[in-house]
N, C-alpha and C. Protein backbone atom coordinates (compact mmCIF):
# COMPACT_ATOMS: atom_id res chain seq x y z
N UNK A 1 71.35 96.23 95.96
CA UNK A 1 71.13 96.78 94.63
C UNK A 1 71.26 95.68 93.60
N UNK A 2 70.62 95.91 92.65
CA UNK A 2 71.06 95.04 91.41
C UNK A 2 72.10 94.99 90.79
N UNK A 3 72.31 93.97 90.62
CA UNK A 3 74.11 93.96 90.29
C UNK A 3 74.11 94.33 88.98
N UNK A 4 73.21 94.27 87.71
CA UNK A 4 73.21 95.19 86.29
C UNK A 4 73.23 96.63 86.52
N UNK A 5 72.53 96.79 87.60
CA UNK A 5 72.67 98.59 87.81
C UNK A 5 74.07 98.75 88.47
N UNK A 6 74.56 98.05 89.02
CA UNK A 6 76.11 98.61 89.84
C UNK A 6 77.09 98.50 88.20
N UNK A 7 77.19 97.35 88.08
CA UNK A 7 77.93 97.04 87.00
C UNK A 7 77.82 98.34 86.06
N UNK A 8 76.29 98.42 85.06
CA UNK A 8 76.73 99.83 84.17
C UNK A 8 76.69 101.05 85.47
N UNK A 9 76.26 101.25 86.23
CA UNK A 9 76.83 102.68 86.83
C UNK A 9 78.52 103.13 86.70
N UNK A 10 78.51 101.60 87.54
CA UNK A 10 80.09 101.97 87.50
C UNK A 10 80.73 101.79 85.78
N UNK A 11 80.38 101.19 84.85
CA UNK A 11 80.78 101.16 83.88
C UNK A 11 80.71 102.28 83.24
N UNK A 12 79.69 103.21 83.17
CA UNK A 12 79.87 104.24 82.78
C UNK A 12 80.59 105.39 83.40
N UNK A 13 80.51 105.26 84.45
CA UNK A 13 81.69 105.54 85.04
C UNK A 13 83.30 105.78 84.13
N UNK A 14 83.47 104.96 84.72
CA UNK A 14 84.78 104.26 84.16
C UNK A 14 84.95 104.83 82.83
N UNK A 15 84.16 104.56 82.04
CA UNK A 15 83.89 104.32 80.12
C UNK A 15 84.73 106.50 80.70
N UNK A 16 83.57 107.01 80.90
CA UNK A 16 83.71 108.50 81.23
C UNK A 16 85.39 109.09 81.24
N UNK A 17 85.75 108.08 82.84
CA UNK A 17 87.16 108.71 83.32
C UNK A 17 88.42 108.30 81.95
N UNK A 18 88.30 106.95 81.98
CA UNK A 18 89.21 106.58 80.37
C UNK A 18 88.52 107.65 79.33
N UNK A 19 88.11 108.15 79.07
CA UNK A 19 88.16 109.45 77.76
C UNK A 19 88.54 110.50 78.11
N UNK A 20 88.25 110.75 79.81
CA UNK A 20 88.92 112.02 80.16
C UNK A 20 90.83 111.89 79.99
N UNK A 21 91.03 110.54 80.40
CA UNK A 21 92.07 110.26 80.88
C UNK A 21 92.80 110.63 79.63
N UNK A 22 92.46 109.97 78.52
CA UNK A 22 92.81 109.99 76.99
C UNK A 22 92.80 111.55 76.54
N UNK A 23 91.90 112.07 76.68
CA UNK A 23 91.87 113.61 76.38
C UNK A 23 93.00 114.58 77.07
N UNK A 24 93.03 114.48 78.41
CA UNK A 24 94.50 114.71 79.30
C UNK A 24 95.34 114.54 79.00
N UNK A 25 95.77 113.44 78.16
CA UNK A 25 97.55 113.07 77.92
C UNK A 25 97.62 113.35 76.88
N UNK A 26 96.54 112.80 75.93
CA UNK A 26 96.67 113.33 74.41
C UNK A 26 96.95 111.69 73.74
N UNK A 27 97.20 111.93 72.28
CA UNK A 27 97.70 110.73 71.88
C UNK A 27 99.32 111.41 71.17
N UNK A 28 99.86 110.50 71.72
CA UNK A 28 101.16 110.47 70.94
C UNK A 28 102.11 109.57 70.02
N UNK A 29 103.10 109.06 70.22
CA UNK A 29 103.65 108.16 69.58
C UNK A 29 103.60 106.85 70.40
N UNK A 30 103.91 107.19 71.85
CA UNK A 30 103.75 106.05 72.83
C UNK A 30 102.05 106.19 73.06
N UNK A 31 101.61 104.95 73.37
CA UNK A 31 100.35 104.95 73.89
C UNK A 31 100.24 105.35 75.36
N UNK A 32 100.90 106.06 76.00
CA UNK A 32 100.97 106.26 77.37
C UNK A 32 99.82 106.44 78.02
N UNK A 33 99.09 107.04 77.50
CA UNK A 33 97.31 107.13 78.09
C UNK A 33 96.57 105.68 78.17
N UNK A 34 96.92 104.92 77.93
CA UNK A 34 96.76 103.68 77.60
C UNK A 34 97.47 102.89 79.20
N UNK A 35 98.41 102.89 79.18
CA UNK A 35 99.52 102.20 80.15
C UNK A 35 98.94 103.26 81.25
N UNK A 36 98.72 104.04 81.52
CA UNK A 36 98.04 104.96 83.10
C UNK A 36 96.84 104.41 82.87
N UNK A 37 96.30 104.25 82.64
CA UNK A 37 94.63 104.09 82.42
C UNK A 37 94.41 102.26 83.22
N UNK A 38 96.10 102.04 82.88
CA UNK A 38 95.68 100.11 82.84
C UNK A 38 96.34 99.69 84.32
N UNK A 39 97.10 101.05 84.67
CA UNK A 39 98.03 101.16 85.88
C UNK A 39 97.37 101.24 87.23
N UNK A 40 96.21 102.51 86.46
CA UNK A 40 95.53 102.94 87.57
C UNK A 40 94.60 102.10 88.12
N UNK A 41 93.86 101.07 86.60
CA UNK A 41 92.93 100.09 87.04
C UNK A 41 93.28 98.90 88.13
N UNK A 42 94.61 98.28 87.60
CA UNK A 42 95.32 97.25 88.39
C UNK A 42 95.37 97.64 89.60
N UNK A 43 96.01 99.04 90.30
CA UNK A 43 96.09 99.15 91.35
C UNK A 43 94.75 99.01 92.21
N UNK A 44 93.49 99.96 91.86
CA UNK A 44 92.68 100.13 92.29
C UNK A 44 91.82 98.57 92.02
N UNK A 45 92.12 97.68 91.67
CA UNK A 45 91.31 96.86 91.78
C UNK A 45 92.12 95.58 92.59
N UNK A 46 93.40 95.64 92.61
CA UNK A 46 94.37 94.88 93.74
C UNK A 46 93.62 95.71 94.81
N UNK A 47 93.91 97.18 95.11
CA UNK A 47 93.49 97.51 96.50
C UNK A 47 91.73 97.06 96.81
N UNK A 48 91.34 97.11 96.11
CA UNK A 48 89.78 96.67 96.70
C UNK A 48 89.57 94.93 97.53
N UNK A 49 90.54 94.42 96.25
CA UNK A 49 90.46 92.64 96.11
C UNK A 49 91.67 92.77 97.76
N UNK A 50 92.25 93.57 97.88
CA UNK A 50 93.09 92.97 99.38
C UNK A 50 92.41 93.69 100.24
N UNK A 51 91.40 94.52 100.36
CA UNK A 51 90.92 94.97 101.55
C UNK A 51 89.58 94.19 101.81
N UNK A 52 89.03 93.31 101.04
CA UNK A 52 88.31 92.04 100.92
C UNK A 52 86.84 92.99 101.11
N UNK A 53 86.73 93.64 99.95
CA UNK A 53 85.47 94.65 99.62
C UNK A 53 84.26 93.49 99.27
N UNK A 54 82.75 93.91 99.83
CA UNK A 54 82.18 93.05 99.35
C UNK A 54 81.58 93.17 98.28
N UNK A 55 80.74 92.56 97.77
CA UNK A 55 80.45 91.78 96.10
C UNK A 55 79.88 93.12 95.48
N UNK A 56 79.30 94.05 96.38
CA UNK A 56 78.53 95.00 95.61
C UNK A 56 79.62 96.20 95.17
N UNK A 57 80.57 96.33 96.05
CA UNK A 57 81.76 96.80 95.92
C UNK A 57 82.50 96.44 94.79
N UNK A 58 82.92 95.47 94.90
CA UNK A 58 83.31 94.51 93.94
C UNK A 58 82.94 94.81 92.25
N UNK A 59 81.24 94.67 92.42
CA UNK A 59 80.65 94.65 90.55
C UNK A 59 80.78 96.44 90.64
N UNK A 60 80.54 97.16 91.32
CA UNK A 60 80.60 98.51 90.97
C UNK A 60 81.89 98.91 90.62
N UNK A 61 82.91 98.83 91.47
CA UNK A 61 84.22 99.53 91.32
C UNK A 61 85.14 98.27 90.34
N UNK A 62 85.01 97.34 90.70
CA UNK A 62 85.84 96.08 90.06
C UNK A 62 85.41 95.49 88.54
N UNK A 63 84.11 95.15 88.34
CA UNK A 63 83.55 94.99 87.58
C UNK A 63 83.58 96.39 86.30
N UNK A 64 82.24 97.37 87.24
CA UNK A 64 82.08 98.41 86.45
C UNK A 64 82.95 99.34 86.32
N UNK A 65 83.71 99.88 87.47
CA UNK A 65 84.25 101.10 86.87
C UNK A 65 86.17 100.55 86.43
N UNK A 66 86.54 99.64 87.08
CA UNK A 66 87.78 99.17 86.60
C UNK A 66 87.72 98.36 85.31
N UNK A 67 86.51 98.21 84.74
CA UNK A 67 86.42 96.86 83.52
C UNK A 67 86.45 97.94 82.93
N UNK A 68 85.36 99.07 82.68
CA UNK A 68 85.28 99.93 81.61
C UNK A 68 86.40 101.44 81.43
N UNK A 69 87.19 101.08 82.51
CA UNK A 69 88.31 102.20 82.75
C UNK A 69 89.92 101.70 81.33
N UNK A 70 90.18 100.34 82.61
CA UNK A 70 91.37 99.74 82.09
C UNK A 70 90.79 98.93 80.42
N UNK A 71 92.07 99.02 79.73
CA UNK A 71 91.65 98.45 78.03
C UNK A 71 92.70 97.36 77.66
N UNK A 72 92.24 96.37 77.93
CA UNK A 72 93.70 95.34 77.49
C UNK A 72 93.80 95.04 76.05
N UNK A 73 92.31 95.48 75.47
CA UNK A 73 91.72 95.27 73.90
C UNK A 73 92.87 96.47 73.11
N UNK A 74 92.77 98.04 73.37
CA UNK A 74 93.54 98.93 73.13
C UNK A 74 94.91 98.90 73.45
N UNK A 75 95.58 98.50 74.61
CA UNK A 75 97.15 98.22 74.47
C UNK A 75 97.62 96.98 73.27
N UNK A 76 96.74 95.78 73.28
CA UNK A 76 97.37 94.58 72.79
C UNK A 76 97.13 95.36 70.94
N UNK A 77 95.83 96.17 70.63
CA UNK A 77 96.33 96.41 69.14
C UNK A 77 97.06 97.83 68.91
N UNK A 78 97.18 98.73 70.01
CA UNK A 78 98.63 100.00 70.30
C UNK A 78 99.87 98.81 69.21
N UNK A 79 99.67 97.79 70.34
CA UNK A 79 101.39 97.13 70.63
C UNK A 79 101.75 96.87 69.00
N UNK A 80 100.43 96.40 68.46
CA UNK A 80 100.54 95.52 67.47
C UNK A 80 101.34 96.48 66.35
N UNK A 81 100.32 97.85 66.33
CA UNK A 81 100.30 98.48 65.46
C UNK A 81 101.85 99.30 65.33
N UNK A 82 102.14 99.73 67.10
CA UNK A 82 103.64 100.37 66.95
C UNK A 82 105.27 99.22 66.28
N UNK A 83 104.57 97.66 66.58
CA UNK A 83 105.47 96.91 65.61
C UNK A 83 105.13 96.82 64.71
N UNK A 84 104.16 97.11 63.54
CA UNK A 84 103.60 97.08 62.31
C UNK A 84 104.47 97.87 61.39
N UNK A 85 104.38 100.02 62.79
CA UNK A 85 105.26 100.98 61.96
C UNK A 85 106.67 100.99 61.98
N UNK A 86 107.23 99.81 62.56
CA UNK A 86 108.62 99.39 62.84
C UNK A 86 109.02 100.40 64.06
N UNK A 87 108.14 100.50 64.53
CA UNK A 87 108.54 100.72 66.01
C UNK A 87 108.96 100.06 67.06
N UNK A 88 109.23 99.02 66.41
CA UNK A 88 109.89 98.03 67.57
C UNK A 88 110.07 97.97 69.16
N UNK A 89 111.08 98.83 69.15
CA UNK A 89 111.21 98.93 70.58
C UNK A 89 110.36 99.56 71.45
N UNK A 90 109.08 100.51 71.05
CA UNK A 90 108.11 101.30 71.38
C UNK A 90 107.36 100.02 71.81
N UNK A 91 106.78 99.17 70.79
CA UNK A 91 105.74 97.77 71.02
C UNK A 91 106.32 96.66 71.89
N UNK A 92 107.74 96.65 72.07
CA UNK A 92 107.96 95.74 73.35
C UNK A 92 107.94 96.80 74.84
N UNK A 93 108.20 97.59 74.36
CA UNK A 93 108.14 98.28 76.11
C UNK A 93 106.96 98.61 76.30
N UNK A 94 105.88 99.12 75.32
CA UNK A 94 104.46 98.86 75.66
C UNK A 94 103.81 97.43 76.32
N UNK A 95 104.31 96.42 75.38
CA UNK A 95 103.75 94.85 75.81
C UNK A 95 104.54 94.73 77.44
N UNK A 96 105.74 95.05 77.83
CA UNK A 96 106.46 94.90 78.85
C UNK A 96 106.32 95.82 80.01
N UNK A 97 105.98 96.76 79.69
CA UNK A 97 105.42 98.02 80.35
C UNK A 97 103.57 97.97 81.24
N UNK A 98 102.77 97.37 80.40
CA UNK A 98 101.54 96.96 80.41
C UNK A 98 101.54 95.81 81.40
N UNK A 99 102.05 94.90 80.81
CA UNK A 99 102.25 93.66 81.95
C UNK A 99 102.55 93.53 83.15
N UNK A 100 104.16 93.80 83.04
CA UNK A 100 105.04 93.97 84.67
C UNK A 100 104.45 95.22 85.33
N UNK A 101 104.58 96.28 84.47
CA UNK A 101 103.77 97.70 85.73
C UNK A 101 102.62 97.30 86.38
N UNK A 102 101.36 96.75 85.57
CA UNK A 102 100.30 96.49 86.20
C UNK A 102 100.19 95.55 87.46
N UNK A 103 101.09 94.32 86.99
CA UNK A 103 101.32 93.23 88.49
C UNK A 103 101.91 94.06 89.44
N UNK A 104 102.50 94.43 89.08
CA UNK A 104 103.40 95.65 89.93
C UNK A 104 102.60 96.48 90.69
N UNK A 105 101.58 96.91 90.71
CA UNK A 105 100.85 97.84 90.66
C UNK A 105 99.74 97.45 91.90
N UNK A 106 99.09 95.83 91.12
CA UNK A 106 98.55 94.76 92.28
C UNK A 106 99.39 94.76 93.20
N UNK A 107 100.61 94.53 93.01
CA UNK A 107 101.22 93.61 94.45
C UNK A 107 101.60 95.03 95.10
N UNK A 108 101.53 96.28 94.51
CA UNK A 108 101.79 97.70 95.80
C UNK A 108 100.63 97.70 96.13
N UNK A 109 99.62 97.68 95.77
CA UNK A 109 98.11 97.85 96.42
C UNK A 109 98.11 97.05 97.76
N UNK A 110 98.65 95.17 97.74
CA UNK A 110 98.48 94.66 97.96
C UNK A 110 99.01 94.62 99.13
N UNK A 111 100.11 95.32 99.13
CA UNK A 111 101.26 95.96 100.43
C UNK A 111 100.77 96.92 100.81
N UNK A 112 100.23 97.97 100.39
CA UNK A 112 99.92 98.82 101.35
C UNK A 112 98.43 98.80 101.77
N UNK A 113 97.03 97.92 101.26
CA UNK A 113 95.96 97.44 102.04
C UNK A 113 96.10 96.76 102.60
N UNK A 114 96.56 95.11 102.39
CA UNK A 114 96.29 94.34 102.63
C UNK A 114 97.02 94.19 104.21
């Protein structure tokens, strides 16, 4: 297949499940729909990258539907904005939460495919 057609399939994809995902949790004070959305991507794209999926695999699920799922653009201005409203401690456990969960997240994928 063409790798522009895997890429937006799965991108729209993706684009789809992140609004459902967002609509499901809601928005609140924590960006938590945000941090699942980035949780779920990491994992699922550690598990693909350790079960050594090939390339078409790869731009569909990795590319398209994990690029347009997970939002690193939306946590980093969440973070910004919950230290803006002096939320302090909300915007470091988001920035700390986002980070470590997600590696976290790779390296369980990574244990239980690989």
């Amino acid at each position: 297949m063409e790798p522009a057609f895997l890429v937006g399939t799965g991108g729209a994809i993706g684009a789809v499940a992140r609004y459902a995902v967002g609509e499901y949790i809601g928005t609140a004070e924590f960006p938590l729909a945000t941090l699942i959305v980035n949780l779920l991507g990491s994992f699922v794209l550690g598990a693909i990258t350790a079960a050594g999926a090939g390339n078409d695999v790869v731009l569909f699920i990795g590319t398209g539907v994990c690029g347009s799922f997970t939002t690193y653009s939306s946590f980093s201005v969440q973070t910004v904005l919950l230290f803006e409203e002096g939320n302090r401690g909300a915007a470091i456990a988001n920035a700390i939460g986002n980070l470590t969960l997600s590696a976290g997240a790779i390296g369980l994928a990574w244990l239980l495919v690989g």
